[in-house]
Each structure stands twice: as structure tokens, then as C-alpha cells.
C-alpha atoms as a PDB file:
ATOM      1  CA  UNK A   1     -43.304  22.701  14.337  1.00  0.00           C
ATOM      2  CA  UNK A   2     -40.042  23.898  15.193  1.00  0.00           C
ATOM      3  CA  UNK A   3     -36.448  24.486  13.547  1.00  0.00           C
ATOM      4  CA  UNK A   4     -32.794  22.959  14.120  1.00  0.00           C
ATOM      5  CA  UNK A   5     -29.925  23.694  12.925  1.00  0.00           C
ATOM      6  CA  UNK A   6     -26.860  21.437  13.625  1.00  0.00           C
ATOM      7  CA  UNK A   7     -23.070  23.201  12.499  1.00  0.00           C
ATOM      8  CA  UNK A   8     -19.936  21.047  13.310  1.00  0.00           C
ATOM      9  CA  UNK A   9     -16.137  21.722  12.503  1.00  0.00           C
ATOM     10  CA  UNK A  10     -13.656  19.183  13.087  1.00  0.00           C
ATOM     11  CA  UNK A  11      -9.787  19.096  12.482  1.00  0.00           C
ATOM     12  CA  UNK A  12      -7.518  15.903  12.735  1.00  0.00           C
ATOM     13  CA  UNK A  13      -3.890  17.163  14.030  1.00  0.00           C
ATOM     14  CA  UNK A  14      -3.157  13.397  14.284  1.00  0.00           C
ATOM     15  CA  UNK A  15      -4.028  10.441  12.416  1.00  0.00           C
ATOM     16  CA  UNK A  16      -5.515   9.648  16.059  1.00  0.00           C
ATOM     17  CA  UNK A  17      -6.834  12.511  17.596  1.00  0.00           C
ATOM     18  CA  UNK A  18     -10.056  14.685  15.843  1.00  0.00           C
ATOM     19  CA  UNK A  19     -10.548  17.953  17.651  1.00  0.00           C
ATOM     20  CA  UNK A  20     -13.606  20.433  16.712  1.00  0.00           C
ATOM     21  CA  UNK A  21     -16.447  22.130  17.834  1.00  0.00           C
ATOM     22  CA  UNK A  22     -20.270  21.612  17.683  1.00  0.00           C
ATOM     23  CA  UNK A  23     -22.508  23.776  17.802  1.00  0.00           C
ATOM     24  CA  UNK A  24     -26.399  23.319  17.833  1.00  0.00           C
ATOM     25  CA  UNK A  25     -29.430  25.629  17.764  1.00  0.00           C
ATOM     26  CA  UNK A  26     -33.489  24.559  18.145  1.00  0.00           C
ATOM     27  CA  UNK A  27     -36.578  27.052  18.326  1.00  0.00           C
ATOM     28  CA  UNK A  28     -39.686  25.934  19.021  1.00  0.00           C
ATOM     29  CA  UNK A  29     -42.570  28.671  19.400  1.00  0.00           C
ATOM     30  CA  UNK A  30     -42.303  28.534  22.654  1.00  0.00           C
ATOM     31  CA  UNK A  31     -38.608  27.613  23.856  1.00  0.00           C
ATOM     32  CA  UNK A  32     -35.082  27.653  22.457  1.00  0.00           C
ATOM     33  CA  UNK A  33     -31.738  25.809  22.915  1.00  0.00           C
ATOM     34  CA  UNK A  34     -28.186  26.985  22.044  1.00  0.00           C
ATOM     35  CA  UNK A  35     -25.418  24.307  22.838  1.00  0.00           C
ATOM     36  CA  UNK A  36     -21.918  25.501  21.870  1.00  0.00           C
ATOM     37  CA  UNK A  37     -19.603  21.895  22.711  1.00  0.00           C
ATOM     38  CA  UNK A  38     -15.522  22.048  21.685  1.00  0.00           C
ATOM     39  CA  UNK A  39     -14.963  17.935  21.668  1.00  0.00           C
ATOM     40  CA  UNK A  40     -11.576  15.993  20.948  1.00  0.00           C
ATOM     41  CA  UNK A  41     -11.643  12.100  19.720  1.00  0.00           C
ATOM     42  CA  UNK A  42      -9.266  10.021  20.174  1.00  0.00           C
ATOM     43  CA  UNK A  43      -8.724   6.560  18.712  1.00  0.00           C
ATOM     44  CA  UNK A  44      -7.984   4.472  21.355  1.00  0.00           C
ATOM     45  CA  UNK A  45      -7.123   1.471  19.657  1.00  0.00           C
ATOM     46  CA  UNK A  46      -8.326  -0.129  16.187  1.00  0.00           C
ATOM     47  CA  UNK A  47     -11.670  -0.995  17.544  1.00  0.00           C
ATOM     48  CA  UNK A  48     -12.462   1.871  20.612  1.00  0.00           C
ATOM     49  CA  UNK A  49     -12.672   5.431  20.419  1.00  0.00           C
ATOM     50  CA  UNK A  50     -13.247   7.951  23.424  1.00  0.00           C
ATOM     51  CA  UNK A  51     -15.166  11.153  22.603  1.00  0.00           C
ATOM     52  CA  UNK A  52     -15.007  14.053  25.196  1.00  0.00           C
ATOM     53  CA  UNK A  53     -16.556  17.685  25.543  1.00  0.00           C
ATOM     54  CA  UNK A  54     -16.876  20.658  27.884  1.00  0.00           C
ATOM     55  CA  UNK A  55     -19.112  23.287  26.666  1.00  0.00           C
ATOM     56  CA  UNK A  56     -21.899  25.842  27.309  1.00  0.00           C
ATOM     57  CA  UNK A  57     -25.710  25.608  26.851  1.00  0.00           C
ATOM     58  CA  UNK A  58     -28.592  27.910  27.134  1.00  0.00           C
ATOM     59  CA  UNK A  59     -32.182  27.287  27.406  1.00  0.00           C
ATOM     60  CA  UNK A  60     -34.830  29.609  27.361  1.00  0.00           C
ATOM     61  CA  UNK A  61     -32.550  32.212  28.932  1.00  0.00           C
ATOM     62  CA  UNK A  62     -30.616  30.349  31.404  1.00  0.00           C
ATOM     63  CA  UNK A  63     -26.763  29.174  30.460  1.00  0.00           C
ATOM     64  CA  UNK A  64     -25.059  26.312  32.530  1.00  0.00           C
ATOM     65  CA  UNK A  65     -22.068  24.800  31.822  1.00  0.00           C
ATOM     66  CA  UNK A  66     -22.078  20.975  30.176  1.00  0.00           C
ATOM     67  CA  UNK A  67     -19.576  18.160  29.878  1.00  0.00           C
ATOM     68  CA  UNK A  68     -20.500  14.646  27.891  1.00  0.00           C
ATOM     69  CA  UNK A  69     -18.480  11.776  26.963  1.00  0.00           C
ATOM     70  CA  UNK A  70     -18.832   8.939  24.730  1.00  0.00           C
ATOM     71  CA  UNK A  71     -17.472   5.430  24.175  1.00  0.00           C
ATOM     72  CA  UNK A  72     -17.754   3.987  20.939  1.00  0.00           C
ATOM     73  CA  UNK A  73     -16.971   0.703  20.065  1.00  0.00           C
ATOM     74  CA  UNK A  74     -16.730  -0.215  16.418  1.00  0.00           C
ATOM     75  CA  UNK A  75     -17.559  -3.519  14.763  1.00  0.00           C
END
């Protein structure tokens, strides 16, 4: 057994653009995560969106720096 917790916050500036920050945390009895990940969205076009992040993440007492991104195509 373990425990997660998942917190985001997001803010659109721009009927295009979503901005925000997500933030997750999982303990397990015998290892932890924290990932803190500020992201901005941006519609693309009608159909294509491009997600992008930079953040920080720590596991069982070592922090390293992280950067994802995401294409999404909706249908």
C-alpha cells in the first residue's frame, strides 16, 4: 500500500494559452517522490495542442531537475 496525492493549479491568460503548476507527492513504506512541474499549454490550432514543463523532482533524497512535453491531438 502506498499514498498519492496529485494538486494542480492552472490559469488561462489567453483563450489559447493555460499556464499552471503541478505538483505531485507518493509514499510508499519504503520510498517517496515529490515532483513540483510549472507547465504552459498552448492551443496550437483547433485540433493540436503542445504541453511543456521544466520542473524539479526528488526521490528518496536525491533532487534532479526534469523537463517533459506533450503533443496532443484531439479528435
Amino acid at each position: 500500500g502506498g499514498f498519492i496525492v496529485n494538486f494542480t493549479l492552472f490559469w488561462a491568460p489567453h483563450p489559447r494559452v493555460v499556464v499552471g503548476s503541478e505538483q505531485n507527492f507518493e509514499w510508499f513504506p519504503n520510498a517517496y517522490l515529490i515532483r513540483w512541474m510549472p507547465q504552459v499549454h498552448w492551443q496550437a490550432c483547433s485540433r493540436f495542442q503542445l504541453q511543456a514543463g521544466f520542473g524539479v523532482l526528488h526521490v528518496n533524497g536525491h533532487t534532479s531537475a526534469e523537463a517533459s512535453t506533450r503533443l496532443i491531438f484531439e479528435f
